[in-house]
Protein backbone atom coordinates (compact mmCIF):
# COMPACT_ATOMS: atom_id res chain seq x y z
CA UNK A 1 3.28 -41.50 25.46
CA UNK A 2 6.76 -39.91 26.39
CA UNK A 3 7.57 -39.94 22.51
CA UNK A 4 4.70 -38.56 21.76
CA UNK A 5 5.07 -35.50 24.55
CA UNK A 6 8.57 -35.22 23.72
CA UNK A 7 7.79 -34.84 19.93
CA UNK A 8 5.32 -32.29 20.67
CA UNK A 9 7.64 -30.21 22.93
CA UNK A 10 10.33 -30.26 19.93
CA UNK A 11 7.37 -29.17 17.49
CA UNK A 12 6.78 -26.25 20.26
CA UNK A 13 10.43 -25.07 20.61
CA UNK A 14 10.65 -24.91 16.52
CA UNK A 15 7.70 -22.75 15.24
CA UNK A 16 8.77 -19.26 15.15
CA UNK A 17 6.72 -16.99 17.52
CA UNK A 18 3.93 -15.70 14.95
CA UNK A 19 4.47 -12.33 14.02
CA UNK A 20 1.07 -9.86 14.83
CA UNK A 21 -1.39 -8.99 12.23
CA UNK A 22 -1.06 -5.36 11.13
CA UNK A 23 -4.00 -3.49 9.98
CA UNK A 24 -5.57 -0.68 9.67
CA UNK A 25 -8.43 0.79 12.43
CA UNK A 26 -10.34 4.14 12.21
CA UNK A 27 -11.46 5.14 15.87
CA UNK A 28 -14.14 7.81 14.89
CA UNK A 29 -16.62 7.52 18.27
CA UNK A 30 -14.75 9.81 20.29
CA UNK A 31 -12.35 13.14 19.58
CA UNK A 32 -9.57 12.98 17.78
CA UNK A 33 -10.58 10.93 15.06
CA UNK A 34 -7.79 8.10 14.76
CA UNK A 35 -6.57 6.28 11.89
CA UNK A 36 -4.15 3.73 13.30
CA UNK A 37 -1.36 1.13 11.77
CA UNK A 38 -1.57 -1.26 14.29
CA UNK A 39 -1.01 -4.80 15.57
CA UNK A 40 -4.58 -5.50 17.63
CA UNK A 41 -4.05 -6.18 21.29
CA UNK A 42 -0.83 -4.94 21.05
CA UNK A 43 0.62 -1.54 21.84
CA UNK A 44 2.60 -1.53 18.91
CA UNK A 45 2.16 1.06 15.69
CA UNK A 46 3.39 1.88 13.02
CA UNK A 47 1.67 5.18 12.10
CA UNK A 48 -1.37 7.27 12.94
CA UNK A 49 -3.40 9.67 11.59
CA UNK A 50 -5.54 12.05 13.85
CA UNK A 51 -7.67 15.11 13.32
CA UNK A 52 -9.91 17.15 15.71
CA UNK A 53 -13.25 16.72 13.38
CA UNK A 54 -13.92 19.33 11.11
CA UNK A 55 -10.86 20.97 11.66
CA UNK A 56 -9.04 19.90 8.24
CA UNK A 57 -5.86 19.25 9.27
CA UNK A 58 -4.15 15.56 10.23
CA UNK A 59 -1.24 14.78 12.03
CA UNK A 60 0.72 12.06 10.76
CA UNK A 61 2.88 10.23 13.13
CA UNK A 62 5.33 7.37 11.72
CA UNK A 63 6.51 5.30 14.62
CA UNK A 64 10.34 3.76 15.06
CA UNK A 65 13.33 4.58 12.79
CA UNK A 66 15.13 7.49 13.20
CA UNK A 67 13.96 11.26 15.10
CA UNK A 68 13.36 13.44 12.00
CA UNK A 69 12.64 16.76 12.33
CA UNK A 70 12.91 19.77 10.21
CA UNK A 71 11.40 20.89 6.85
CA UNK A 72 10.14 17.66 5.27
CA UNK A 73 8.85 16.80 1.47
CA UNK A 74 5.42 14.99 2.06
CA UNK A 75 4.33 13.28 -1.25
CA UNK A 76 1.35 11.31 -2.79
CA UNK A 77 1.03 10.77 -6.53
CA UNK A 78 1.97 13.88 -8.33
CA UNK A 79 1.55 16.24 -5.31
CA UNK A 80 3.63 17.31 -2.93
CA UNK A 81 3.87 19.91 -0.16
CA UNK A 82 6.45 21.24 2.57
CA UNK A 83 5.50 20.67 6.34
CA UNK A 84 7.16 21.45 9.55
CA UNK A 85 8.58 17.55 11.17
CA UNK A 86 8.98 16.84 14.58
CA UNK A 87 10.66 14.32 16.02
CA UNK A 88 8.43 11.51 17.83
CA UNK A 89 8.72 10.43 21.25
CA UNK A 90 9.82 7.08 20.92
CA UNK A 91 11.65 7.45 17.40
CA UNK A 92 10.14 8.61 14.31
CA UNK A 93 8.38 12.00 13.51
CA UNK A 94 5.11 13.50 13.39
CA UNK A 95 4.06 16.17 10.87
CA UNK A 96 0.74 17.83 9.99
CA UNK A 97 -1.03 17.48 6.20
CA UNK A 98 -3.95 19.23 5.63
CA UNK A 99 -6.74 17.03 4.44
CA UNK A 100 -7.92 19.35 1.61
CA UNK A 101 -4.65 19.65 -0.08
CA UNK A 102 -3.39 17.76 -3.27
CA UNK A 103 -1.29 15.48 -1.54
CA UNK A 104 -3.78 14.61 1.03
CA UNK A 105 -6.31 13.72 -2.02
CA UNK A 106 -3.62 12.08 -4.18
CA UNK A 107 -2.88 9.52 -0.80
CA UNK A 108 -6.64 8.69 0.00
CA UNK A 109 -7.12 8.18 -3.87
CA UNK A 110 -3.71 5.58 -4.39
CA UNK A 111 -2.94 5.05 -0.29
CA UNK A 112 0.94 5.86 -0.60
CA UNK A 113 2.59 8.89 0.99
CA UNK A 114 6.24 9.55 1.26
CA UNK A 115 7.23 11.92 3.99
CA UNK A 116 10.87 12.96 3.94
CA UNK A 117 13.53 15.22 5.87
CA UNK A 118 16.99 15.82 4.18
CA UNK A 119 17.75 12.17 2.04
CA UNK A 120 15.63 10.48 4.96
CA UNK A 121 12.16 9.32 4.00
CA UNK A 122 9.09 7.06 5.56
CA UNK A 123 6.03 5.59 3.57
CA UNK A 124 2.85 5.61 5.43
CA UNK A 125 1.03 2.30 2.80
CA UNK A 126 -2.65 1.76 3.52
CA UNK A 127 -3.63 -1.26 1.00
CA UNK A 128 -6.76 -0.92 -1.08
CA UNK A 129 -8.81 -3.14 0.96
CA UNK A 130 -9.04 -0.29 3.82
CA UNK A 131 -8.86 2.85 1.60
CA UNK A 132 -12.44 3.15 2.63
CA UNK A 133 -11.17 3.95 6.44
CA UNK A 134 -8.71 6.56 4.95
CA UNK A 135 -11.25 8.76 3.19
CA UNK A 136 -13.82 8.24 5.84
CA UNK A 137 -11.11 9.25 8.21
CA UNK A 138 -10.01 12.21 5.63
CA UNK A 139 -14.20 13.06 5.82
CA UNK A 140 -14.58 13.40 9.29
CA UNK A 141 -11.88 15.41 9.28
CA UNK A 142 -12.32 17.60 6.70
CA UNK A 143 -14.18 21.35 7.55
């Protein structure tokens, strides 16, 4: 019985902590619509999307990494644009994309966007199994 609790403990002490699930969750009930990288139960993010319904424009906010702000390249596909970057709160940057331009179209259609300041640049990936959240999200949004 010791053995047997002792082998368990050492079995215990040698898995790696799991690492959380990231996914992707639209929160459309209430205003701002929220499109959010997350890790469920968790307060951690990645990067959100949010929009005051109807109102056609989305601010992007990429968590962690460096504070970027300035003029920044956002770019999906063949489309690009220039937008004004902020730096985030807690690391990263936020900038706004408006849902009815190229790029926005080009990243709900293929689910990559590049945003860059200077030679500094963050990809915002949603995978194809929750592009449908992305252009619902882009939808709701959209005026």
């Amino acid at each position: 019985m010791i053995a047997l609790i002792a082998v368990l403990g050492l079995a215990a002490q040698a898995t790696p902590p799991a690492e959380p699930a990231w996914t992707w969750t639209l929160y459309s009930d209430a205003a701002p619509v929220v499109l959010a990288n997350e890790a469920p139960d968790t307060p951690n993010l990645r990067a959100t999307l949010e929009c005051d319904p109807g109102s056609s424009i989305a601010r992007v906010t990429l968590y962690g990494g460096e504070n970027l702000s300035g003029m920044a390249r956002v770019s999906a596909g063949e489309a690009s644009a220039v937008a004004q970057a902020e730096a985030g709160r807690a690391g990263g940057m936020k900038v706004a994309v408006r849902t009815d331009h190229p790029v926005f179209a080009a990243f709900s259609a293929g689910g990559r966007m590049t945003v860059a300041v200077g030679e500094h640049g963050r990809a915002v990936e949603v995978p194809q199994a929750h592009l449908a959240k992305l252009r619902r999200f882009a939808e709701l949004c959209s005026g």
